[in-house]
C-alpha atoms as a PDB file:
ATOM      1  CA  UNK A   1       0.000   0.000   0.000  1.00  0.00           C
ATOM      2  CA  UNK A   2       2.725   2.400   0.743  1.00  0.00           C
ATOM      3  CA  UNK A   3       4.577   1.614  -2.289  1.00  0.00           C
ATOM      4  CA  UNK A   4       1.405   2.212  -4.265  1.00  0.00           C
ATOM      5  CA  UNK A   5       0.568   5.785  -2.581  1.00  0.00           C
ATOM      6  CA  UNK A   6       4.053   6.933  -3.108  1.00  0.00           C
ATOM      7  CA  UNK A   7       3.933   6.232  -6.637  1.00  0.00           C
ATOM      8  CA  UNK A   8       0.909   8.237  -7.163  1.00  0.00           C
ATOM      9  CA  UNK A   9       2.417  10.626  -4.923  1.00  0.00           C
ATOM     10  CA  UNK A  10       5.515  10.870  -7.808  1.00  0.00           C
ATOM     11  CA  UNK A  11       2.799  10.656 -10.511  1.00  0.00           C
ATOM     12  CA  UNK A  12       1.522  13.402  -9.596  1.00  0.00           C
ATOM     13  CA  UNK A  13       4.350  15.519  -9.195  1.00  0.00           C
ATOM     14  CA  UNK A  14       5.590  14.863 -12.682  1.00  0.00           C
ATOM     15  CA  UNK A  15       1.989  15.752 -14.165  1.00  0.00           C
ATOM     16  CA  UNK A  16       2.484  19.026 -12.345  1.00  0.00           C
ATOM     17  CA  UNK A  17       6.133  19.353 -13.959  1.00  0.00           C
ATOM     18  CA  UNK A  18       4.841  18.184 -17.350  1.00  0.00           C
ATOM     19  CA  UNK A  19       1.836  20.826 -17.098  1.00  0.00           C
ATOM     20  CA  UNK A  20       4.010  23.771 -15.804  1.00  0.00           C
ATOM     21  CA  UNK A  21       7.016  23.184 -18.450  1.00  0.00           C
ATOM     22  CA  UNK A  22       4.133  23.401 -21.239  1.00  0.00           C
ATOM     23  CA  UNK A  23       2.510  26.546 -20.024  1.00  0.00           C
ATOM     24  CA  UNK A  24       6.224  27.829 -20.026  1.00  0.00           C
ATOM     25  CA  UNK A  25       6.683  26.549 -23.443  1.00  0.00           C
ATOM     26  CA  UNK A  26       3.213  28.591 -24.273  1.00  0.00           C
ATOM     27  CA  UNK A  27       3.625  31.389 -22.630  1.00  0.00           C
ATOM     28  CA  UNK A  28       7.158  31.836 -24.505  1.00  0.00           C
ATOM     29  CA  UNK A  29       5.653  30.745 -27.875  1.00  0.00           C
ATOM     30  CA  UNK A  30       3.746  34.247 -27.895  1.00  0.00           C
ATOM     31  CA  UNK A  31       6.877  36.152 -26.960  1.00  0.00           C
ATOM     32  CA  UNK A  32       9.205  38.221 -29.267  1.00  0.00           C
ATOM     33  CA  UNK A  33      12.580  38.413 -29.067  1.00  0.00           C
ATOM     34  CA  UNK A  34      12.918  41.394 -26.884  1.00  0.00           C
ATOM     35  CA  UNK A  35      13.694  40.500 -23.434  1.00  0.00           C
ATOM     36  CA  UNK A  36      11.599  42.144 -20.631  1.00  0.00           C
ATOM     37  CA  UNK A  37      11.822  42.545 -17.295  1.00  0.00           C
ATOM     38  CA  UNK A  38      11.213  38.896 -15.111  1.00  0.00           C
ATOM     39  CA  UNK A  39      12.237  37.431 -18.003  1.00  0.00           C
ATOM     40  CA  UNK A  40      14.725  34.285 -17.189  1.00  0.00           C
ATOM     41  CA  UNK A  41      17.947  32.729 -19.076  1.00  0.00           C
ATOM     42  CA  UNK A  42      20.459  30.286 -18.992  1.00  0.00           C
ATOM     43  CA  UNK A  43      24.017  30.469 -19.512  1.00  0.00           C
ATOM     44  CA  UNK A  44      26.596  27.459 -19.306  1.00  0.00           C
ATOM     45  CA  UNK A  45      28.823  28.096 -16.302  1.00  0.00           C
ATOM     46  CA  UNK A  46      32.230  26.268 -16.107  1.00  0.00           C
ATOM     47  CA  UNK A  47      30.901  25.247 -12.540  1.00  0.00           C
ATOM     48  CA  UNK A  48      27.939  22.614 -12.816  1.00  0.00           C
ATOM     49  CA  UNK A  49      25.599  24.816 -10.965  1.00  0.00           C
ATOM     50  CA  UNK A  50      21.600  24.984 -11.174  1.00  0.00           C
ATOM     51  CA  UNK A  51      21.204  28.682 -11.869  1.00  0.00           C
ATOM     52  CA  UNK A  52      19.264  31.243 -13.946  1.00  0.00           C
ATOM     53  CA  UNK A  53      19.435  34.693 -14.813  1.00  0.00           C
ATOM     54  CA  UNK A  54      16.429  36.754 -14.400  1.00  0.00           C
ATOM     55  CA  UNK A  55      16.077  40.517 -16.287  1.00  0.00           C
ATOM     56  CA  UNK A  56      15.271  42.907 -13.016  1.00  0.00           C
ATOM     57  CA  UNK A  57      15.472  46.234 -14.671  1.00  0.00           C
ATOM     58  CA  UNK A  58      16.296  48.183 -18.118  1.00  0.00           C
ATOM     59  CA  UNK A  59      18.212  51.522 -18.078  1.00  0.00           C
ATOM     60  CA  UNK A  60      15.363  54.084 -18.705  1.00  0.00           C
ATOM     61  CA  UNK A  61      17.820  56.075 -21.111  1.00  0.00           C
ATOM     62  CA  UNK A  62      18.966  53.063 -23.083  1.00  0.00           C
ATOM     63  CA  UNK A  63      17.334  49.572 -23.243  1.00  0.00           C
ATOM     64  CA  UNK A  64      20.561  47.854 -24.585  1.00  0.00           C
ATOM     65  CA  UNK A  65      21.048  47.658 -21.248  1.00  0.00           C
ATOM     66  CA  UNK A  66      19.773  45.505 -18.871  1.00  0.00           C
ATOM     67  CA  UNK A  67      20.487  43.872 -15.167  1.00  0.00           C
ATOM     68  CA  UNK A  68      20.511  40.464 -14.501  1.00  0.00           C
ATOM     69  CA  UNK A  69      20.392  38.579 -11.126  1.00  0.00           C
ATOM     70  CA  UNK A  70      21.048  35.186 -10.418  1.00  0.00           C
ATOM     71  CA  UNK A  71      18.268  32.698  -8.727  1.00  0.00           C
ATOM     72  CA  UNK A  72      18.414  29.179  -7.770  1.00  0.00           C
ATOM     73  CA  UNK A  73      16.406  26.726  -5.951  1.00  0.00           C
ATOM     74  CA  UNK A  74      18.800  26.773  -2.821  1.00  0.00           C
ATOM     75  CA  UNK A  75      16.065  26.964   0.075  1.00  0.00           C
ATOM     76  CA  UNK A  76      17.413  29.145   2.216  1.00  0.00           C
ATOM     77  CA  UNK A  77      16.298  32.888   2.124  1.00  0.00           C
ATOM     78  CA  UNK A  78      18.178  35.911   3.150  1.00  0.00           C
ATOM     79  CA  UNK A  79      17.700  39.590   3.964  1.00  0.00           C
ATOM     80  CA  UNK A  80      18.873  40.496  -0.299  1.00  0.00           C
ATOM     81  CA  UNK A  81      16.876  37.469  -0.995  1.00  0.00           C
ATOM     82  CA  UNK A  82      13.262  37.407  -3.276  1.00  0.00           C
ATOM     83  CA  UNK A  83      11.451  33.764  -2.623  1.00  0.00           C
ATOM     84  CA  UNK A  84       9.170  32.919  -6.035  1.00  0.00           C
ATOM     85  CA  UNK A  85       5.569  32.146  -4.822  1.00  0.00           C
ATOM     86  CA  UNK A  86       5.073  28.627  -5.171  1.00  0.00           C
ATOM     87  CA  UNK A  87       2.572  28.219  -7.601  1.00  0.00           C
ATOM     88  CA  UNK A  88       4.546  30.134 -10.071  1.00  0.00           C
ATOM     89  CA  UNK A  89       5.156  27.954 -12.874  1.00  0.00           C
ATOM     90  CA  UNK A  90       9.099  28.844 -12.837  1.00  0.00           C
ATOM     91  CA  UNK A  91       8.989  28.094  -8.759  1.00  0.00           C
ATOM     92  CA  UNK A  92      10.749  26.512  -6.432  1.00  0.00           C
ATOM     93  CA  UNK A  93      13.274  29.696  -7.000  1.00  0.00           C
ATOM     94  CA  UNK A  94      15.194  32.162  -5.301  1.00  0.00           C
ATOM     95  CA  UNK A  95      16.507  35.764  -6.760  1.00  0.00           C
ATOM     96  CA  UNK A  96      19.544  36.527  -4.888  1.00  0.00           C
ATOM     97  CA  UNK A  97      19.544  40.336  -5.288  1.00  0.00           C
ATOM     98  CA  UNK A  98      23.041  40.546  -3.222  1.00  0.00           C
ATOM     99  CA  UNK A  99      24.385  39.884  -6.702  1.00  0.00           C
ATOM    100  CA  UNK A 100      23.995  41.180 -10.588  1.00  0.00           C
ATOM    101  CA  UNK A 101      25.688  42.997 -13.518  1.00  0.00           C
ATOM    102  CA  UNK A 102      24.698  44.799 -16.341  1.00  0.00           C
ATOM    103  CA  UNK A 103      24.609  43.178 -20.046  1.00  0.00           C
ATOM    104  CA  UNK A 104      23.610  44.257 -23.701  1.00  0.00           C
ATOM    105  CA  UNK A 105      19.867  43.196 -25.038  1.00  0.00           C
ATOM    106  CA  UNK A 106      22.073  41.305 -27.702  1.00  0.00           C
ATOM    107  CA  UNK A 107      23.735  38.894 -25.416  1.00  0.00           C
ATOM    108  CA  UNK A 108      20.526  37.451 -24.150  1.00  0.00           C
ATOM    109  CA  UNK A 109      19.559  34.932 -27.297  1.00  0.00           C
ATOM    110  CA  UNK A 110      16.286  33.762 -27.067  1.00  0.00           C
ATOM    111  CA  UNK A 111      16.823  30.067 -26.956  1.00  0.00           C
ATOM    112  CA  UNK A 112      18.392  30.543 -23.652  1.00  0.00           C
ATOM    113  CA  UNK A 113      15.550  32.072 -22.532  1.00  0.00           C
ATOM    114  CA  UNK A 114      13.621  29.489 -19.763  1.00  0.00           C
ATOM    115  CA  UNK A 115      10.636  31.514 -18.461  1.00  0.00           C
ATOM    116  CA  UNK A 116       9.483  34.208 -16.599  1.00  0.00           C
ATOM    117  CA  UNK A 117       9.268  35.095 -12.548  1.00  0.00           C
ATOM    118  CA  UNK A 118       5.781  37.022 -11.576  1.00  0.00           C
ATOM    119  CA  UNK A 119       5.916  40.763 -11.744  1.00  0.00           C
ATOM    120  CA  UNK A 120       5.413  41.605  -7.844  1.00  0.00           C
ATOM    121  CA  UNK A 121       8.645  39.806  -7.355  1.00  0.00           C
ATOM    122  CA  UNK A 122      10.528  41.953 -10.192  1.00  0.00           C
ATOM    123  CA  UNK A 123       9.213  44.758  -8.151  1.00  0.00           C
ATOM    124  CA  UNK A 124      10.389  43.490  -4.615  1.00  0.00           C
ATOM    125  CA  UNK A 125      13.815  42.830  -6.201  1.00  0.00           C
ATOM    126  CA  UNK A 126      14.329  46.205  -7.646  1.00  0.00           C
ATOM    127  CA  UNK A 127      13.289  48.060  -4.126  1.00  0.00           C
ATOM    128  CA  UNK A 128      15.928  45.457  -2.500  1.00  0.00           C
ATOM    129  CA  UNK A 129      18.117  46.625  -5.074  1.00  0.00           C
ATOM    130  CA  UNK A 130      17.682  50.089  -4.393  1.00  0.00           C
ATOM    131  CA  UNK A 131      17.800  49.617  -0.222  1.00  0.00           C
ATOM    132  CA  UNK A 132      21.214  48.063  -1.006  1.00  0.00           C
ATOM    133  CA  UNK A 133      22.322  51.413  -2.905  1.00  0.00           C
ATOM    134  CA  UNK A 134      20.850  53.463  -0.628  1.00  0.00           C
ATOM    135  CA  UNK A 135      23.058  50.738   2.638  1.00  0.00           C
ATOM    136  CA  UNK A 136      19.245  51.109   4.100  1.00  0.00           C
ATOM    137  CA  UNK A 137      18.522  46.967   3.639  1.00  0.00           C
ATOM    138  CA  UNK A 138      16.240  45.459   6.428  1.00  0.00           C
ATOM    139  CA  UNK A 139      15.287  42.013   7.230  1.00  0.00           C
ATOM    140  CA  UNK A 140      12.964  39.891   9.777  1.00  0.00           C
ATOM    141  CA  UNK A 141      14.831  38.423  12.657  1.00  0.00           C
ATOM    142  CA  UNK A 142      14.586  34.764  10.359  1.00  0.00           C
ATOM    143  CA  UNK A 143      16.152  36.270   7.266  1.00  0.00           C
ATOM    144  CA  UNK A 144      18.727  37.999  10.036  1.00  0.00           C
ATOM    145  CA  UNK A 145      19.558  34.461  11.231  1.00  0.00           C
ATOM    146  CA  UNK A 146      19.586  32.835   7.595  1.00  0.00           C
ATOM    147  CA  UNK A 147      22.491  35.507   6.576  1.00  0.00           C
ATOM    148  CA  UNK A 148      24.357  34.033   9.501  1.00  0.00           C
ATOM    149  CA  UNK A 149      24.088  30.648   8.576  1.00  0.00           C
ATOM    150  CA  UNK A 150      27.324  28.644   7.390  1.00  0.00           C
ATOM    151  CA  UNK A 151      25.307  26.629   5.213  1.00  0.00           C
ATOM    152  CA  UNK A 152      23.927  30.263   3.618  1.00  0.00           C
ATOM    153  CA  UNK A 153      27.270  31.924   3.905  1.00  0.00           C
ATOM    154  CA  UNK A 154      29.049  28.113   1.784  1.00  0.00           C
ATOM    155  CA  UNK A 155      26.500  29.054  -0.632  1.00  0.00           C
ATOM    156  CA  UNK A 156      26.877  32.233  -0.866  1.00  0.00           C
ATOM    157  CA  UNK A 157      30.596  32.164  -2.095  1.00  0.00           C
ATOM    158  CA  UNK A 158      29.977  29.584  -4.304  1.00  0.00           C
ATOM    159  CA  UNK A 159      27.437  31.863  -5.865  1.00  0.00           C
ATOM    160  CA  UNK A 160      29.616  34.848  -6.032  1.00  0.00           C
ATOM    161  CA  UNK A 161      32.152  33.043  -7.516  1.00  0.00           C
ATOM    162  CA  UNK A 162      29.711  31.613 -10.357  1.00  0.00           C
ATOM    163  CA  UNK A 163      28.411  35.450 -10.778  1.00  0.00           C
ATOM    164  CA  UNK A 164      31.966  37.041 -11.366  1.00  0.00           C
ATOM    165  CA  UNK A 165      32.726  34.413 -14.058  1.00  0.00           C
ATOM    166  CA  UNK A 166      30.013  34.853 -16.061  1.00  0.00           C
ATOM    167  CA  UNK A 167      30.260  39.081 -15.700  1.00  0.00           C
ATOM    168  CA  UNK A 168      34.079  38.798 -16.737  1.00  0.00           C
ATOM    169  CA  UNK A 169      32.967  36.346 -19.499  1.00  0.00           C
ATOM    170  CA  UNK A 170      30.779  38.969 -20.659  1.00  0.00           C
ATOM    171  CA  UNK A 171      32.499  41.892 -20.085  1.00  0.00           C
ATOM    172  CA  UNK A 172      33.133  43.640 -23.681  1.00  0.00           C
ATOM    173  CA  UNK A 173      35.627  46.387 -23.628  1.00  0.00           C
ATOM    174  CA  UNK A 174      34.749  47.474 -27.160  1.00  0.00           C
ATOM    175  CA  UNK A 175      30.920  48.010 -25.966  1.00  0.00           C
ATOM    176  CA  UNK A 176      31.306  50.984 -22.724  1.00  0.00           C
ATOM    177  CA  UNK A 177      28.391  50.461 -20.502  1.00  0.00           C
ATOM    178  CA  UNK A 178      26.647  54.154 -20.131  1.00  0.00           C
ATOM    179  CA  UNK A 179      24.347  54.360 -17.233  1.00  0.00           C
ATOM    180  CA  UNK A 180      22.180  56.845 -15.849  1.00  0.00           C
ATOM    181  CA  UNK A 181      22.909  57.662 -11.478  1.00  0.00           C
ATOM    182  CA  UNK A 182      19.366  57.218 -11.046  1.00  0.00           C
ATOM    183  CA  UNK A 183      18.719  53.534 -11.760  1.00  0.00           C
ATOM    184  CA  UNK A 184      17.943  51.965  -8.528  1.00  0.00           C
ATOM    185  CA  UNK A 185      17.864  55.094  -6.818  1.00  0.00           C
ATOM    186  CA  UNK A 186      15.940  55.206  -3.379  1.00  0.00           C
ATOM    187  CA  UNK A 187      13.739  57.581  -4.274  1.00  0.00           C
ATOM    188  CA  UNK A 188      12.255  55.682  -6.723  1.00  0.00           C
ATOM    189  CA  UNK A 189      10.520  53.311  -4.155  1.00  0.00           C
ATOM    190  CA  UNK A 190      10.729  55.562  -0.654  1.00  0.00           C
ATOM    191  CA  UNK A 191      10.749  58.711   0.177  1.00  0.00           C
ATOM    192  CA  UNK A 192      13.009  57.872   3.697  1.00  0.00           C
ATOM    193  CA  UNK A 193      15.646  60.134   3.894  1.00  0.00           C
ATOM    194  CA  UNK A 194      19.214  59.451   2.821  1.00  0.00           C
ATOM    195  CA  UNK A 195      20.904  61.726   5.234  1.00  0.00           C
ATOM    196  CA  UNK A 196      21.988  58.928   7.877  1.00  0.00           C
ATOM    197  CA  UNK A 197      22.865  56.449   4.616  1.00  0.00           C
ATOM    198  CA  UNK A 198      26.424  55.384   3.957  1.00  0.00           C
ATOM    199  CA  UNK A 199      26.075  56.731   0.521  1.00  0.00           C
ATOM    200  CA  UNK A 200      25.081  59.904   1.781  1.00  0.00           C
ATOM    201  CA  UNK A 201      27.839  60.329   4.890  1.00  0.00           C
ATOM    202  CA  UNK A 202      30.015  62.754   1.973  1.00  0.00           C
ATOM    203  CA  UNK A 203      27.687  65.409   1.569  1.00  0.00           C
ATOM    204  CA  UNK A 204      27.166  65.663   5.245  1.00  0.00           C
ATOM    205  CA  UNK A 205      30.774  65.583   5.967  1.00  0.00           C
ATOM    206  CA  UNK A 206      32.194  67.968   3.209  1.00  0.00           C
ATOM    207  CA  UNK A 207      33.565  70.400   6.190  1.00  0.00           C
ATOM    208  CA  UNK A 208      36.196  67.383   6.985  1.00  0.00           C
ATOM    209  CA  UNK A 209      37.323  66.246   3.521  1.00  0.00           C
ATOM    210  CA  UNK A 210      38.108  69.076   1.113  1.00  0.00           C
ATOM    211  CA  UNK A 211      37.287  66.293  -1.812  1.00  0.00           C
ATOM    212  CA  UNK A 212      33.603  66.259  -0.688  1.00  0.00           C
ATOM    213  CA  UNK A 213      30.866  68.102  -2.587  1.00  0.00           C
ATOM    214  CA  UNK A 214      30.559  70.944  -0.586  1.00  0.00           C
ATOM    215  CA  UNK A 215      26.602  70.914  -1.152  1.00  0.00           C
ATOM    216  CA  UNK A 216      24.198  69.127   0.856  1.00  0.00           C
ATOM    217  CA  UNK A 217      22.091  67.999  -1.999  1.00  0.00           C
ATOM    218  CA  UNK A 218      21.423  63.681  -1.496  1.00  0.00           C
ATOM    219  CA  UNK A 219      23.436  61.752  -3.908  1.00  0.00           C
ATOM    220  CA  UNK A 220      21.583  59.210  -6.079  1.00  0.00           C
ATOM    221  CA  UNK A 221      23.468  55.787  -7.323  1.00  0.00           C
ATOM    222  CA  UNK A 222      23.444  52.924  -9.505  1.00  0.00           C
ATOM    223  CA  UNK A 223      24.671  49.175  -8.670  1.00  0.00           C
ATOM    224  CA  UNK A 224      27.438  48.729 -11.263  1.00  0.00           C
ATOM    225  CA  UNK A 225      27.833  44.874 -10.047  1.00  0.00           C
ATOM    226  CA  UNK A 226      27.738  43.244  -6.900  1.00  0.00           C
ATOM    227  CA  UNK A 227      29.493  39.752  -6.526  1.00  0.00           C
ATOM    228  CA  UNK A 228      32.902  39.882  -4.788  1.00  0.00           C
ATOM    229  CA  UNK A 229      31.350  43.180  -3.651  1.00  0.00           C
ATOM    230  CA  UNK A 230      29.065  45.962  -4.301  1.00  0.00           C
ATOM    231  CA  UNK A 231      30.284  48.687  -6.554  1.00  0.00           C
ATOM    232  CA  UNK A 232      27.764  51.169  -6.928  1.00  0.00           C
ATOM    233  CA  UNK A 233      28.415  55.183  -8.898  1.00  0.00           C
ATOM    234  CA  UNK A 234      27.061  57.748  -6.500  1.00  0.00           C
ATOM    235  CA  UNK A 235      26.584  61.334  -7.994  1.00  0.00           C
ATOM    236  CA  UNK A 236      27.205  64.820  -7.307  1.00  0.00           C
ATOM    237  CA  UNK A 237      27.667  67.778  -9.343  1.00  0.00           C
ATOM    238  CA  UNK A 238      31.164  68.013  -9.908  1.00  0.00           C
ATOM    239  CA  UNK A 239      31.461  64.600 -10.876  1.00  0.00           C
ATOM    240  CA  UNK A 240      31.022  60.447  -9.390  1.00  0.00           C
ATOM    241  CA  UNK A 241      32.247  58.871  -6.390  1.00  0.00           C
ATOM    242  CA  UNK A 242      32.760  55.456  -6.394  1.00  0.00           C
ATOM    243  CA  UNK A 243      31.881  53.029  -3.089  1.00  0.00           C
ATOM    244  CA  UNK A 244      32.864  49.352  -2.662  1.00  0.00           C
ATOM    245  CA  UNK A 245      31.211  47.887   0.351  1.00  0.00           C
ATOM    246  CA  UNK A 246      32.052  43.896   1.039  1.00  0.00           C
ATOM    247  CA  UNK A 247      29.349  41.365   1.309  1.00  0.00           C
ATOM    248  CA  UNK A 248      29.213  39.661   5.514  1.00  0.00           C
ATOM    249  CA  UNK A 249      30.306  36.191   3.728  1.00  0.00           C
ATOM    250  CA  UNK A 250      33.408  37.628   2.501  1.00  0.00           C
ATOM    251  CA  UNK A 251      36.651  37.719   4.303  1.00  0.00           C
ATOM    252  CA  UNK A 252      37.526  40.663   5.952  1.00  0.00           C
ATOM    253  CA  UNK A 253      40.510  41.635   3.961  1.00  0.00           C
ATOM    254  CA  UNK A 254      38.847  41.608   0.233  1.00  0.00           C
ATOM    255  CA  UNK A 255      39.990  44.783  -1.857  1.00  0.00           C
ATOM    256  CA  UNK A 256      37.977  47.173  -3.839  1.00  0.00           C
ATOM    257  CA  UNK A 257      38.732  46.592  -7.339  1.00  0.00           C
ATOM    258  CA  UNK A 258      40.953  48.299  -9.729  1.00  0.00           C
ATOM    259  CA  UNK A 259      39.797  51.795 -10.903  1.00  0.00           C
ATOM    260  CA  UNK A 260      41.700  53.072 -13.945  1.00  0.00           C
ATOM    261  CA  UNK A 261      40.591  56.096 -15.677  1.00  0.00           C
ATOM    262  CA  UNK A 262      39.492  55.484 -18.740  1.00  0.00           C
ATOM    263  CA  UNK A 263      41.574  58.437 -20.906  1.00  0.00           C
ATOM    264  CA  UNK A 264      44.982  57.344 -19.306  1.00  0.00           C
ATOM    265  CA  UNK A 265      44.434  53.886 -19.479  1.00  0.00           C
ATOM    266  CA  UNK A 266      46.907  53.520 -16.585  1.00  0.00           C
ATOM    267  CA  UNK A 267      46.222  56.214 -13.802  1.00  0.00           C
ATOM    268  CA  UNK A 268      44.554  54.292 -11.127  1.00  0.00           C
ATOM    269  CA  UNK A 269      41.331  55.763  -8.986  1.00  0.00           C
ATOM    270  CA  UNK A 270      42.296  56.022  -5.195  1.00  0.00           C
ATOM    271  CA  UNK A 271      40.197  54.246  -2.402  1.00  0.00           C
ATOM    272  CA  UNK A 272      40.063  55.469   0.895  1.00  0.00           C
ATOM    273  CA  UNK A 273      39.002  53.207   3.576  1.00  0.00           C
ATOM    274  CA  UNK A 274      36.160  53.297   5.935  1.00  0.00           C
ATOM    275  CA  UNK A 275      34.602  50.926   8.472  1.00  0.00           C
ATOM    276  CA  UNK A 276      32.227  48.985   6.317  1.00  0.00           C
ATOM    277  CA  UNK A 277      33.249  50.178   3.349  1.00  0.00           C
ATOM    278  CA  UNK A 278      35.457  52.265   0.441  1.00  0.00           C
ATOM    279  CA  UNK A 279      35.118  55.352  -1.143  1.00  0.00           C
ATOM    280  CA  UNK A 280      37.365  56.448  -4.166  1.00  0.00           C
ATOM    281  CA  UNK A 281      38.197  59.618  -4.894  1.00  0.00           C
ATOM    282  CA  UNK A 282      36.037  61.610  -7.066  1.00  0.00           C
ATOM    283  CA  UNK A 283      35.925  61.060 -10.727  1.00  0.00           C
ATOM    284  CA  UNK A 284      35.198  64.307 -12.277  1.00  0.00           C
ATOM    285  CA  UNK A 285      32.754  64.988 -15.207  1.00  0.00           C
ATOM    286  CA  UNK A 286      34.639  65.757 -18.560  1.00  0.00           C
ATOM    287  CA  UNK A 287      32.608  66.577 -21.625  1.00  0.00           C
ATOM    288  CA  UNK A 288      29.484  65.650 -19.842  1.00  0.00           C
ATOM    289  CA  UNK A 289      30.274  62.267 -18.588  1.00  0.00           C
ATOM    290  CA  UNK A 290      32.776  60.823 -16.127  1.00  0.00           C
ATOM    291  CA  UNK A 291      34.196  57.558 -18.236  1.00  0.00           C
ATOM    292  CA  UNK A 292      36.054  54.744 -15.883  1.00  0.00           C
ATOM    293  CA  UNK A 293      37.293  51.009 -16.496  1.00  0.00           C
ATOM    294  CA  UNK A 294      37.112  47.748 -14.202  1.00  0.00           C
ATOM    295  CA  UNK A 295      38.939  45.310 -15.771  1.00  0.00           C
ATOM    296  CA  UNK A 296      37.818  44.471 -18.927  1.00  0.00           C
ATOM    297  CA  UNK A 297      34.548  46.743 -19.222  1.00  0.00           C
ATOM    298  CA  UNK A 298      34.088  50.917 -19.242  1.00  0.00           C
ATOM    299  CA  UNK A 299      31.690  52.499 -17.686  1.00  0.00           C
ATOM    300  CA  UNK A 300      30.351  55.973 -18.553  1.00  0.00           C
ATOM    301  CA  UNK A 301      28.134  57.935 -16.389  1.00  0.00           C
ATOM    302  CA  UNK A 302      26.390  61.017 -17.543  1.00  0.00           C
ATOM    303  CA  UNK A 303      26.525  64.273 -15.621  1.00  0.00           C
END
């Protein structure tokens, strides 16, 4: 008897799998090629590891560009972490908004495109996103304990290891990466104040460093990546100030990355160190943009 229940038991899961892949496989039949926000990919990773990439936003001032997160069906959730509902077709899955970079529409080929997550969870992920700019992230006391958690924290590194290969394998010097300071900015989703905010602590301390902005006006950002760190463009008037904060999982003495600017070619961007994070020095606006390259990609922010 128990060997008969559990097969229906299995039965019936694989109906359910059977019936959810061929709504996906409907549901993408109607699509065109242009990738949209929730949509989901897959790209071979050297490491045999069960992720996908989902589409979480698309620069408003050019939709070449586009930011990807990684999600898995890991089940622990963590304070940067968006669960799927469960009877989402593309479910069990986890976006893991601790991590993501920026790619061109034109490296997303549809037949690596798997399905879709619902639209309330793009829009949790892109407030997470923009808490995590703004250093203003909060989390229930379960989430608090799952970031703490060495099974969590093994997973983590694994997946931040899997997320900076694939960004380096699709970094494309010849293609610079122009992105507008207000993607992902707080005020998008809250009007809290950014005053008390890491990414805020310049303005309000411009009497101390000369290299501050001297006005108090609240500096808006955008995530450049986050995987052995976040790197996120802050701006101000005179120009952008770069800040590297290091994920908990991380060991202590991780380095920001390599700034060069992107005219020399060889002049290096200096970091200056703070408790729970790094701050470079500014990198002023020439001919309307301040232009800047980590490792193998330029970026270009507007003024």
């Amino acid at each position: 008897m128990f060997d008969d229940k559990r097969k229906k038991q299995l039965q019936e899961l694989t109906d359910q799998s059977i019936r959810r892949y061929k709504r996906v496989v409907a549901e993408l039949s109607t699509r065109t090629d242009v990738p949209e926000p929730g949509d989901l990919y897959l790209f071979p990773l050297p490491a045999d590891m069960p992720l996908e990439w989902v589409v979480i936003t698309i620069d408003p001032d050019d939709d070449d560009l586009l930011y990807l997160l990684p999600a898995d069906d890991h089940p622990l959730v963590g304070s940067a972490d968006v669960r799927i509902p469960n009877d989402a077709d593309c479910a069990p899955l986890v976006v893991r908004c601790g991590f993501g970079f920026w790619v061109h529409k034109e490296q997303l080929l549809t037949q690596r495109r798997s399905g879709t997550i619902p639209t309330a969870s793009v829009n949790r992920a892109n407030k997470i996103l923009s808490k995590i700019v703004a250093s203003d992230l909060d989390a229930t006391s379960l989430q608090k304990e799952t970031d703490c958690d060495p099974e969590y924290e093994s997973w983590m590194r694994e997946l931040s290891s899997a997320v900076e290969t694939l960004r380096s394998s699709l970094a494309d010097a010849a293609q610079p990466i122009t992105l507008l300071p207000e993607v992902f900015s707080h005020s998008w989703y809250d009007d809290s104040p950014l005053d008390s905010t890491p990414l805020a602590l310049a303005a309000a301390s411009a009497e101390e460093d000369p290299q501050t902005p001297t006005e108090s006006e609240r500096p808006v950002g955008t995530i450049l990546y986050c995987d052995n760190g976040v790197l996120a463009a802050l701006k101000y008037k005179e120009g952008i100030i770069l800040q590297f904060s290091k994920p908990r999982h991380h060991p202590e003495d991780l380095k920001p990355p390599t700034i060069l600017f992107a005219e020399s070619g060889s002049e290096t961007v200096s970091w200056h160190p703070e408790p729970d994070w790094h701050s470079s020095d500014m990198i002023t606006f020439k001919d309307g943009k301040a232009v800047f390259r980590v490792n193998n990609q330029i970026y270009s922010v507007p003024s």
